[in-house]
PDB file of N, CA and C in Angstrom:
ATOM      1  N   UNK A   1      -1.520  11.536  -6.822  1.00  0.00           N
ATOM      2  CA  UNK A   1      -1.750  11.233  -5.424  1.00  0.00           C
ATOM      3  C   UNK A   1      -2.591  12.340  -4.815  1.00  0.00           C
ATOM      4  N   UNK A   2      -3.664  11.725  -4.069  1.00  0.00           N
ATOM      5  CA  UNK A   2      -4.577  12.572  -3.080  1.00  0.00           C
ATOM      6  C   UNK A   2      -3.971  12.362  -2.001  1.00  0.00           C
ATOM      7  N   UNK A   3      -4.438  13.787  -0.612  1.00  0.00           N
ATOM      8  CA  UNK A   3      -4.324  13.491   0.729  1.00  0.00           C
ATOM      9  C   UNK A   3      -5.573  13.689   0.860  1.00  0.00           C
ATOM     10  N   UNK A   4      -6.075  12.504   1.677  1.00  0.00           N
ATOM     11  CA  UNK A   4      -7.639  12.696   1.989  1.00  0.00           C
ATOM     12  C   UNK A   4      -7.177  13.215   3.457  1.00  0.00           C
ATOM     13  N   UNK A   5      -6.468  12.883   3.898  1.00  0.00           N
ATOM     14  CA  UNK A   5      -6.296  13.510   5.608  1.00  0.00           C
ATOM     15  C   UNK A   5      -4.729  13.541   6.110  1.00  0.00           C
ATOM     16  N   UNK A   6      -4.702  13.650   7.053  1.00  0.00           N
ATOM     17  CA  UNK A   6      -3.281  13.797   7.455  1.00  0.00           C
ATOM     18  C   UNK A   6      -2.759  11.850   7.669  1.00  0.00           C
ATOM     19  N   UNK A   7      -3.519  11.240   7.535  1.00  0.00           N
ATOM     20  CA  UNK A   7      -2.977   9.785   7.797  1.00  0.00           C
ATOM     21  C   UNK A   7      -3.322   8.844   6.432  1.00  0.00           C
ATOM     22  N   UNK A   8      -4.156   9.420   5.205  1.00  0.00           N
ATOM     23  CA  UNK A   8      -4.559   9.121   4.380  1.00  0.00           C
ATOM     24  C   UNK A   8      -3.945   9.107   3.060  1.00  0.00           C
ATOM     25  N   UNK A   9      -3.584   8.610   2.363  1.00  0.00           N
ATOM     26  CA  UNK A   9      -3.119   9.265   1.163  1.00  0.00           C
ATOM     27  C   UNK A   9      -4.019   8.001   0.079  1.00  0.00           C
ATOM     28  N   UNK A  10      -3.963   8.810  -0.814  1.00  0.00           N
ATOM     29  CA  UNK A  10      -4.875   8.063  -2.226  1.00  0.00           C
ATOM     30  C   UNK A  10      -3.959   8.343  -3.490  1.00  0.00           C
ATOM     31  N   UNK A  11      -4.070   7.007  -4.084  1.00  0.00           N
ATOM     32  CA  UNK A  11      -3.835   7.074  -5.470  1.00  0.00           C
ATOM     33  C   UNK A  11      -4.405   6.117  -6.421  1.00  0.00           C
ATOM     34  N   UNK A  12      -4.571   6.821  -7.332  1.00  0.00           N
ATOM     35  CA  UNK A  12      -4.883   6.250  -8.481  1.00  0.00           C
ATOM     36  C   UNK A  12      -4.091   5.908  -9.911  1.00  0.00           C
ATOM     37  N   UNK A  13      -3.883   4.450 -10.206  1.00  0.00           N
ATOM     38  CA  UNK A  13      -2.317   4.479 -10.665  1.00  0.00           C
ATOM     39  C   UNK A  13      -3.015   4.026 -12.250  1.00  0.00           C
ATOM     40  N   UNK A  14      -4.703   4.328 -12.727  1.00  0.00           N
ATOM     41  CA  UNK A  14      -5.373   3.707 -13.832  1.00  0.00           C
ATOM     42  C   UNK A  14      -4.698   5.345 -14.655  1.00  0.00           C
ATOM     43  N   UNK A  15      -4.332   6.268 -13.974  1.00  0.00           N
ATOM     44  CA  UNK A  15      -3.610   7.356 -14.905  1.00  0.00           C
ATOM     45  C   UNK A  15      -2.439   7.880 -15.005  1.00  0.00           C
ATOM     46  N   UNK A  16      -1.709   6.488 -14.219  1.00  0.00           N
ATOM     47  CA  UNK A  16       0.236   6.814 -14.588  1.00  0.00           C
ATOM     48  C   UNK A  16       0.352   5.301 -15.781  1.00  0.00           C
ATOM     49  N   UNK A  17       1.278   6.133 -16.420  1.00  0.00           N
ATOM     50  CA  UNK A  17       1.795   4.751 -17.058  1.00  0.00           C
ATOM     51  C   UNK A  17       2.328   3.444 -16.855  1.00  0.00           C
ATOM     52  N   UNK A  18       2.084   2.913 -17.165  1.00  0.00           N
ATOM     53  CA  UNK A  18       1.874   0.969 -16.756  1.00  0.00           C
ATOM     54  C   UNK A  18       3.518   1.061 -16.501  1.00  0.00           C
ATOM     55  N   UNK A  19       4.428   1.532 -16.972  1.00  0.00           N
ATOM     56  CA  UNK A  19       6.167   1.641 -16.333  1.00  0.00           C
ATOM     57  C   UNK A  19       6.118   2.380 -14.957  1.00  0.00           C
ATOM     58  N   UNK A  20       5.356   2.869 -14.895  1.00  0.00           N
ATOM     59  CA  UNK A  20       5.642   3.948 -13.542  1.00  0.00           C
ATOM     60  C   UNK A  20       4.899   3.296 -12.522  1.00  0.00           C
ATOM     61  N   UNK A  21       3.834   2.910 -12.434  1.00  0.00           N
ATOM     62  CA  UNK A  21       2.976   2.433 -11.829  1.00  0.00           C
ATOM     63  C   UNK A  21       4.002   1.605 -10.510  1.00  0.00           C
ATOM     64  N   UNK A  22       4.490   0.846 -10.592  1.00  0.00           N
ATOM     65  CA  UNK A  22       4.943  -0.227  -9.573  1.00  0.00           C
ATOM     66  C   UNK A  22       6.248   0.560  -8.894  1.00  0.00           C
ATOM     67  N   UNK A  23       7.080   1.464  -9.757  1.00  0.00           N
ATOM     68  CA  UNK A  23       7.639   2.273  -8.727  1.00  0.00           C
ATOM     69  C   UNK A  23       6.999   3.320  -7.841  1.00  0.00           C
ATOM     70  N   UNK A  24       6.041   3.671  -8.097  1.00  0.00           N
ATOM     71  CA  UNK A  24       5.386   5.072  -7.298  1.00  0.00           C
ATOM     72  C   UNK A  24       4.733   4.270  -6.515  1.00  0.00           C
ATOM     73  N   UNK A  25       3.266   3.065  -6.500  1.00  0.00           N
ATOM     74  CA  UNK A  25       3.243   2.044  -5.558  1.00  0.00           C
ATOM     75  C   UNK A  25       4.228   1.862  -4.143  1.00  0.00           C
ATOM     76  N   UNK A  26       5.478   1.505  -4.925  1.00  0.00           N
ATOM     77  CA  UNK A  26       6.275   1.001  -3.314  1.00  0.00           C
ATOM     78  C   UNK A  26       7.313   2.427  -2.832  1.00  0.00           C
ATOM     79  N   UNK A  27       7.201   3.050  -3.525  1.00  0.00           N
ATOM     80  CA  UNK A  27       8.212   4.493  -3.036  1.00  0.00           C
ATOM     81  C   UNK A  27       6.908   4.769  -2.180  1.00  0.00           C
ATOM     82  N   UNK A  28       5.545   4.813  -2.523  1.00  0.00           N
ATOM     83  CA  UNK A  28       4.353   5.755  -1.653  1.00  0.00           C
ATOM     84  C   UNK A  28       4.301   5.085  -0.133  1.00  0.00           C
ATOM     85  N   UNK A  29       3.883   3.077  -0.170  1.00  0.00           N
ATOM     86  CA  UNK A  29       4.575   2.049   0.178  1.00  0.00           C
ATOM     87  C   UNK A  29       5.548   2.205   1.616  1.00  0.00           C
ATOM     88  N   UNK A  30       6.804   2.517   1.134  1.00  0.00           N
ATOM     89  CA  UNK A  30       8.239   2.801   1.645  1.00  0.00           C
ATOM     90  C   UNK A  30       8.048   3.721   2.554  1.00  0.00           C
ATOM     91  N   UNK A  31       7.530   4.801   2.265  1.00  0.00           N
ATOM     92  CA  UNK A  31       7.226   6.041   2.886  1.00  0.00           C
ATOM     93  C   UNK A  31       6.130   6.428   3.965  1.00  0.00           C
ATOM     94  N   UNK A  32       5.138   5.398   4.177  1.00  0.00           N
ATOM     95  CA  UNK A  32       4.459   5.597   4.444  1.00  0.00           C
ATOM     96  C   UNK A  32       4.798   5.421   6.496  1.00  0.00           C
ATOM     97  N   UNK A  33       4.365   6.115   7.397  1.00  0.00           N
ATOM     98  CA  UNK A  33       4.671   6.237   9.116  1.00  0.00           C
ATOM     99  C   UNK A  33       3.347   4.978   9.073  1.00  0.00           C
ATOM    100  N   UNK A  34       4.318   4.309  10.432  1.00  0.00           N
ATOM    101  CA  UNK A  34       3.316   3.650  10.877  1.00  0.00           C
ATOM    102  C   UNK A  34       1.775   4.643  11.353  1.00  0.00           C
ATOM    103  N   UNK A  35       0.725   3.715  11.229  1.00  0.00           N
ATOM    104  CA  UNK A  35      -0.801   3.851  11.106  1.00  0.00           C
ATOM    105  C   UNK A  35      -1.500   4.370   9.804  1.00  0.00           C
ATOM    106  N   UNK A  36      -0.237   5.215   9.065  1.00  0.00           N
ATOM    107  CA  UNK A  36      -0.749   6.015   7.905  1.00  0.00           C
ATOM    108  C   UNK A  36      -1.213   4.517   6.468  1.00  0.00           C
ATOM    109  N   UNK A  37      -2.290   5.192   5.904  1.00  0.00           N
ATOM    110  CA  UNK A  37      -2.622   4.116   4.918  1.00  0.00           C
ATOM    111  C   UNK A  37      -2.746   4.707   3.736  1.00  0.00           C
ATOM    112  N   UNK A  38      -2.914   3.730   2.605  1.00  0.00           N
ATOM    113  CA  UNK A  38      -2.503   4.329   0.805  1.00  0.00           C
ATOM    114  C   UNK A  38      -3.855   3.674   0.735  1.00  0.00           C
ATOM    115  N   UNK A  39      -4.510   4.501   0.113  1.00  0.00           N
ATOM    116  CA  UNK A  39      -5.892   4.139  -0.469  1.00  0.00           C
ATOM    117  C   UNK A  39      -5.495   4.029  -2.145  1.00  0.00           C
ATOM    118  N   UNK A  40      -5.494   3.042  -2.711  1.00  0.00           N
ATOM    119  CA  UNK A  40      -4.659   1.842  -3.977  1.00  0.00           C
ATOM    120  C   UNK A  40      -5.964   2.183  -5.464  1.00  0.00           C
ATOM    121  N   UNK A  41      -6.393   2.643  -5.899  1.00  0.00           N
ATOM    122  CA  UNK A  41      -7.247   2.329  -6.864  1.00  0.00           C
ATOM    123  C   UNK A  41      -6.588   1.703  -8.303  1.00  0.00           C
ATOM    124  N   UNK A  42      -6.864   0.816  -8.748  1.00  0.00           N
ATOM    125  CA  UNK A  42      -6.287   0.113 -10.463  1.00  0.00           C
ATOM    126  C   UNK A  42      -7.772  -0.375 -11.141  1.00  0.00           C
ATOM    127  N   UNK A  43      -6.970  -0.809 -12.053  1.00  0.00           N
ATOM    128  CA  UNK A  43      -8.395  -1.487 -12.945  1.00  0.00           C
ATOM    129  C   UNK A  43      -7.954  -2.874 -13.126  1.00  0.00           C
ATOM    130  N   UNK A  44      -7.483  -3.791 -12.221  1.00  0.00           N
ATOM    131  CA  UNK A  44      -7.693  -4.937 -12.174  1.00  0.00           C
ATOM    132  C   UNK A  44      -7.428  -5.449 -10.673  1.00  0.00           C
ATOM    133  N   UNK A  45      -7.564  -6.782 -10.700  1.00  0.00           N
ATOM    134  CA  UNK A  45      -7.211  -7.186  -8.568  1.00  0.00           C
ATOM    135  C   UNK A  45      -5.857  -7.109  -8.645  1.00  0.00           C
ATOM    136  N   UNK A  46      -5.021  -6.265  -7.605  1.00  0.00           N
ATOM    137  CA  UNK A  46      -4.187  -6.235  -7.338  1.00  0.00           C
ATOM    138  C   UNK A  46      -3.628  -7.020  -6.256  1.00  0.00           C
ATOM    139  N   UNK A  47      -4.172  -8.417  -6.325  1.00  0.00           N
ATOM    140  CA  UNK A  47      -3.650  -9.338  -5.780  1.00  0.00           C
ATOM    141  C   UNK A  47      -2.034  -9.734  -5.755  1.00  0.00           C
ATOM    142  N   UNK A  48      -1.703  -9.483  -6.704  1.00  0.00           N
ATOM    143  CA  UNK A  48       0.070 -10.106  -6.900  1.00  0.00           C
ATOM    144  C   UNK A  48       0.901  -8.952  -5.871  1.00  0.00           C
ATOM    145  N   UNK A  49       0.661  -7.691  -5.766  1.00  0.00           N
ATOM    146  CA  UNK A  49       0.919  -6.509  -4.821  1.00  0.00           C
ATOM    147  C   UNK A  49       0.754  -6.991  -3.273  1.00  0.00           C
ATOM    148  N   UNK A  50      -0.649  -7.843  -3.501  1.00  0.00           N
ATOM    149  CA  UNK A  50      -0.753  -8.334  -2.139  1.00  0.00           C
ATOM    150  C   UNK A  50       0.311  -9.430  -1.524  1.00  0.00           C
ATOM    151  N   UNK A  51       0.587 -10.306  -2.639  1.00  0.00           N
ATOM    152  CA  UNK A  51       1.322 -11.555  -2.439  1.00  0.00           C
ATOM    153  C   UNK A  51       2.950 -11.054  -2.219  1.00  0.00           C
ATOM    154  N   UNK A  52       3.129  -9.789  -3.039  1.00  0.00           N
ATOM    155  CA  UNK A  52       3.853  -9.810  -2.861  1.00  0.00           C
ATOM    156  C   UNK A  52       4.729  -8.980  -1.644  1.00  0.00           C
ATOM    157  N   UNK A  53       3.610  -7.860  -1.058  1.00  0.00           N
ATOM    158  CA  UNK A  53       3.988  -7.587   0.575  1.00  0.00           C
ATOM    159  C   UNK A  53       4.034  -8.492   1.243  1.00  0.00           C
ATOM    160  N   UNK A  54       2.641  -9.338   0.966  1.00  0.00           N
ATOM    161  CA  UNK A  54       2.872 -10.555   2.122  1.00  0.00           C
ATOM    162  C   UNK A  54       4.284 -11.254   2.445  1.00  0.00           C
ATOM    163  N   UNK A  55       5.384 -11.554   1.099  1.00  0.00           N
ATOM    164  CA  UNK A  55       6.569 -12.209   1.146  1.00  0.00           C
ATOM    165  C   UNK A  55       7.639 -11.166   1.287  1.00  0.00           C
ATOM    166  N   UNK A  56       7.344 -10.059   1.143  1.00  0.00           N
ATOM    167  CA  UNK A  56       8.828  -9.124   1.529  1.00  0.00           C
ATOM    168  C   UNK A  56       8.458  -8.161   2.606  1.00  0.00           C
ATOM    169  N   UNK A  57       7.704  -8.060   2.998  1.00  0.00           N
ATOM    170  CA  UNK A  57       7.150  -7.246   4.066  1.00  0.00           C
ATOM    171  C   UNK A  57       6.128  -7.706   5.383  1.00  0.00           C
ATOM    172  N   UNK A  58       6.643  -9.144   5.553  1.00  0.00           N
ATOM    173  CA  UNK A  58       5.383 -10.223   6.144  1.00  0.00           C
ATOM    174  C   UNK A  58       5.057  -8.951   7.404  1.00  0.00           C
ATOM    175  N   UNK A  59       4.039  -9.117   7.636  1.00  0.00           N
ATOM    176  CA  UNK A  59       3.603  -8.525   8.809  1.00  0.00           C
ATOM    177  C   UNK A  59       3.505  -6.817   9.158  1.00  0.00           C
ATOM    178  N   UNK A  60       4.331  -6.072   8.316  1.00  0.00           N
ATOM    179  CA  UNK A  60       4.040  -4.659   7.606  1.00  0.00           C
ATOM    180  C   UNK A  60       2.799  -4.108   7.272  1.00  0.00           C
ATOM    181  N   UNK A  61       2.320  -4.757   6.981  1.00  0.00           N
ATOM    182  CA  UNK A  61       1.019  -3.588   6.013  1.00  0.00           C
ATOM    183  C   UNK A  61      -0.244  -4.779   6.507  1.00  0.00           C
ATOM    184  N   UNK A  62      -1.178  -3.676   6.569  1.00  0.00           N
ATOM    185  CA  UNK A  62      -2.752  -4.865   6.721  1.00  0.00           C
ATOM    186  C   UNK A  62      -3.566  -4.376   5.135  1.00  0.00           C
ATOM    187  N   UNK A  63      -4.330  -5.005   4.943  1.00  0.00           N
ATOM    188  CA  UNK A  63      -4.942  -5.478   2.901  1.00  0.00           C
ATOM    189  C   UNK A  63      -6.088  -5.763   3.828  1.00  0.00           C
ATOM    190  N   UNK A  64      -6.842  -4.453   2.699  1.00  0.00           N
ATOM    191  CA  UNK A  64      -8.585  -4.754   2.688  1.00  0.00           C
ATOM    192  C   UNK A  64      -9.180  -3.937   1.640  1.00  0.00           C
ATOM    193  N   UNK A  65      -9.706  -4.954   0.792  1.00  0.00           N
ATOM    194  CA  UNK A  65     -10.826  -4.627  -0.189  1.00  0.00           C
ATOM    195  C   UNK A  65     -11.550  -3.469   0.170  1.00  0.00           C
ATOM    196  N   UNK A  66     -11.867  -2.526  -0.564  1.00  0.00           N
ATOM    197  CA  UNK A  66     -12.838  -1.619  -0.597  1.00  0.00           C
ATOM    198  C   UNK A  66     -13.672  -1.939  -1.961  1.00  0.00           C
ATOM    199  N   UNK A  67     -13.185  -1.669  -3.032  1.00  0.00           N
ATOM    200  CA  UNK A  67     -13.940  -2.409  -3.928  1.00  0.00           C
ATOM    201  C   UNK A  67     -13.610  -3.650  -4.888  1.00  0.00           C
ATOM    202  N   UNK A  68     -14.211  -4.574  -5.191  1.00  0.00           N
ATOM    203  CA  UNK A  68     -13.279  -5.589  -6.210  1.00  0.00           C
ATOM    204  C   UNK A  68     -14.169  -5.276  -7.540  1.00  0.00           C
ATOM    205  N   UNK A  69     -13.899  -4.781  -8.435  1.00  0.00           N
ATOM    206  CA  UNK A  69     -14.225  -4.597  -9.831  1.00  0.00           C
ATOM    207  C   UNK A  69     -15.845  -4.657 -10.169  1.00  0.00           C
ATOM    208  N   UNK A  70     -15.730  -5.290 -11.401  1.00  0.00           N
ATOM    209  CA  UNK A  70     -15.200  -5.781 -12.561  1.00  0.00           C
ATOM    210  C   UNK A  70     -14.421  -4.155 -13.181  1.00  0.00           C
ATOM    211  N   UNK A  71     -15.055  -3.322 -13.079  1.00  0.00           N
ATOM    212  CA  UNK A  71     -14.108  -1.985 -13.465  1.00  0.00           C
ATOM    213  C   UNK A  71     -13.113  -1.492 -12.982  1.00  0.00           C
ATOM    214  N   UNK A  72     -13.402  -1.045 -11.411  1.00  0.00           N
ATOM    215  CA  UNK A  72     -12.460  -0.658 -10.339  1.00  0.00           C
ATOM    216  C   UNK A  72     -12.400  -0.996  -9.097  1.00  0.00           C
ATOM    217  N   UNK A  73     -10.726  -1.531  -8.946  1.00  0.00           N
ATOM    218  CA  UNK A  73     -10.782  -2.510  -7.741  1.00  0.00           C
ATOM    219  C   UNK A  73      -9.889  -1.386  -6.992  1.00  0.00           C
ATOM    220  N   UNK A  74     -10.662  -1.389  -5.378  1.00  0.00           N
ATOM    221  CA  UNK A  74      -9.504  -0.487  -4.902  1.00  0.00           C
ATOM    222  C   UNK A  74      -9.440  -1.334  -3.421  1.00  0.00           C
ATOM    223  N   UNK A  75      -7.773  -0.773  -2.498  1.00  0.00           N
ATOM    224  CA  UNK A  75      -7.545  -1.777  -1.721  1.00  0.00           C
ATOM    225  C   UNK A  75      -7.260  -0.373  -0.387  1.00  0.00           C
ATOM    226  N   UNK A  76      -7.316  -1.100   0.902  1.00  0.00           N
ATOM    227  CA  UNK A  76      -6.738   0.085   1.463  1.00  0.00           C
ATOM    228  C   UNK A  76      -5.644  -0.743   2.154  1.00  0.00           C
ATOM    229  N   UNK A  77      -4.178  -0.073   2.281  1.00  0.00           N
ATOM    230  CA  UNK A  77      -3.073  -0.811   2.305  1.00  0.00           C
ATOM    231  C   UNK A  77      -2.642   0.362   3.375  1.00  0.00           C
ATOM    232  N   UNK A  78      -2.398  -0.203   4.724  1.00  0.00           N
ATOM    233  CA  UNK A  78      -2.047   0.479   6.518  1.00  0.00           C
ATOM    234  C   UNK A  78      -0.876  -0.245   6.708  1.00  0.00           C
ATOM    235  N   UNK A  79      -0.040   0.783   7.056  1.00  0.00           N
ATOM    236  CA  UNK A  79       1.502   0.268   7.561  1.00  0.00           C
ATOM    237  C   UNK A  79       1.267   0.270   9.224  1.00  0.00           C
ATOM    238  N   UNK A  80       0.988  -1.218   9.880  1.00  0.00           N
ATOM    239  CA  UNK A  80       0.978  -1.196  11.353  1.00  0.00           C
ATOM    240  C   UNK A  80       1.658  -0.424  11.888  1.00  0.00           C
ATOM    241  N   UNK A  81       1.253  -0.434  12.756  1.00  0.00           N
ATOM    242  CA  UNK A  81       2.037   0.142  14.091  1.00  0.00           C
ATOM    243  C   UNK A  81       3.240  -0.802  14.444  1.00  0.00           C
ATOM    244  N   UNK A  82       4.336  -0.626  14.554  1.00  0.00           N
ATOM    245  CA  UNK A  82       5.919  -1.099  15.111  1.00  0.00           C
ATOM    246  C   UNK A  82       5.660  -1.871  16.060  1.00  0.00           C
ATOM    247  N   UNK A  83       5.702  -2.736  16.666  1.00  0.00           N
ATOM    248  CA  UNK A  83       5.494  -3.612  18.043  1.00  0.00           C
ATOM    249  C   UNK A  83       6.766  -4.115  18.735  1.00  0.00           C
ATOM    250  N   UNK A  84       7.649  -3.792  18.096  1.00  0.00           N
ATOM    251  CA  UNK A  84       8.618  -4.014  18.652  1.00  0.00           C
ATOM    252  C   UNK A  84       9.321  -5.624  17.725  1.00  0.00           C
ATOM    253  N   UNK A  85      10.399  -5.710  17.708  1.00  0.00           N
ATOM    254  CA  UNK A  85      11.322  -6.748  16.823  1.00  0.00           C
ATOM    255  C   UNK A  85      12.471  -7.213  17.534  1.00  0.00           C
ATOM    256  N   UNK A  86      12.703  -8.393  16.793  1.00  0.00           N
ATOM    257  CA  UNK A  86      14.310  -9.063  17.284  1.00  0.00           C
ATOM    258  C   UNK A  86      15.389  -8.491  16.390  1.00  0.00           C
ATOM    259  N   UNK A  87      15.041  -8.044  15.419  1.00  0.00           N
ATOM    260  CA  UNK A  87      16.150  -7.479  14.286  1.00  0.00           C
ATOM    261  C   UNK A  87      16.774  -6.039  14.834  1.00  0.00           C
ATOM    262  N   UNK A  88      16.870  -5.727  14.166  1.00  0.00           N
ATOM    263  CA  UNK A  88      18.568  -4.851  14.154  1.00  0.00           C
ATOM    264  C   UNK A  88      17.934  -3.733  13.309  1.00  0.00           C
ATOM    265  N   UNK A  89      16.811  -3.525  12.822  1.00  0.00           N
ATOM    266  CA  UNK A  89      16.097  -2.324  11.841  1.00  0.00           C
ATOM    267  C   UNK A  89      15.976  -1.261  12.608  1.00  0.00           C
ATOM    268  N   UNK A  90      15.805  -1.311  13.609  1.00  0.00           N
ATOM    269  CA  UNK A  90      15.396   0.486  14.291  1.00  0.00           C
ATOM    270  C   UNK A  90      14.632   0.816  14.329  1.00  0.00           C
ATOM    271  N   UNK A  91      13.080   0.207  13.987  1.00  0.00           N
ATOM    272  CA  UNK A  91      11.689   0.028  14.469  1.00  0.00           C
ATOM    273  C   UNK A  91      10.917   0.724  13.530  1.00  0.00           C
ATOM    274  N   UNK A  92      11.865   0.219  11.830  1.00  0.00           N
ATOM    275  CA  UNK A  92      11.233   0.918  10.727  1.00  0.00           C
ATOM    276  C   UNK A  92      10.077   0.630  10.133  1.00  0.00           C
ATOM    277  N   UNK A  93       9.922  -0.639  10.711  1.00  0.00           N
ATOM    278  CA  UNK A  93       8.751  -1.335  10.273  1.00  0.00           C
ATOM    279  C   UNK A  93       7.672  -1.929  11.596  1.00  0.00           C
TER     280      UNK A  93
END
């Protein structure tokens, strides 16, 4: 993991092992303050990552291409800003 800035963080997961990879993803993910974003680099579309915030995290994180392959696809993945909720979370998301 890089910090490109104080709201930035980068990783590149084409040099952790294919077991580690999807836990360090959502622990980085998990952790992240609203506005702060994970700059994502892999070597394939990490579409299923996408599909799958979209269904456990609807409305959490905003997804945008920076590059799509054929070598290296990278995504930049921003935990919104809190807007306020009907739930009972404490404005973690």
């Amino acid at each position: 993991m890089t910090v490109v800035d104080d709201h930035i963080l980068k990783l590149d997961v084409r040099e952790i092992p294919r077991v580690e990879r999807h836990p360090r993803i959502f622990g980085m993910l998990n952790s992240l303050l609203p506005d702060y974003q994970l700059i994502l680099t892999v070597d394939h579309d990490p579409v299923p990552l996408y599909y799958h915030l979209e269904m456990h995290y609807d409305g959490v994180f905003g997804w945008e291409y920076l590059s799509r392959g054929p070598e290296i696809w990278e995504v930049r993945i921003r935990r919104k800003k809190h807007e306020g909720c009907n739930c009972n979370c404490g404005g973690g998301h």
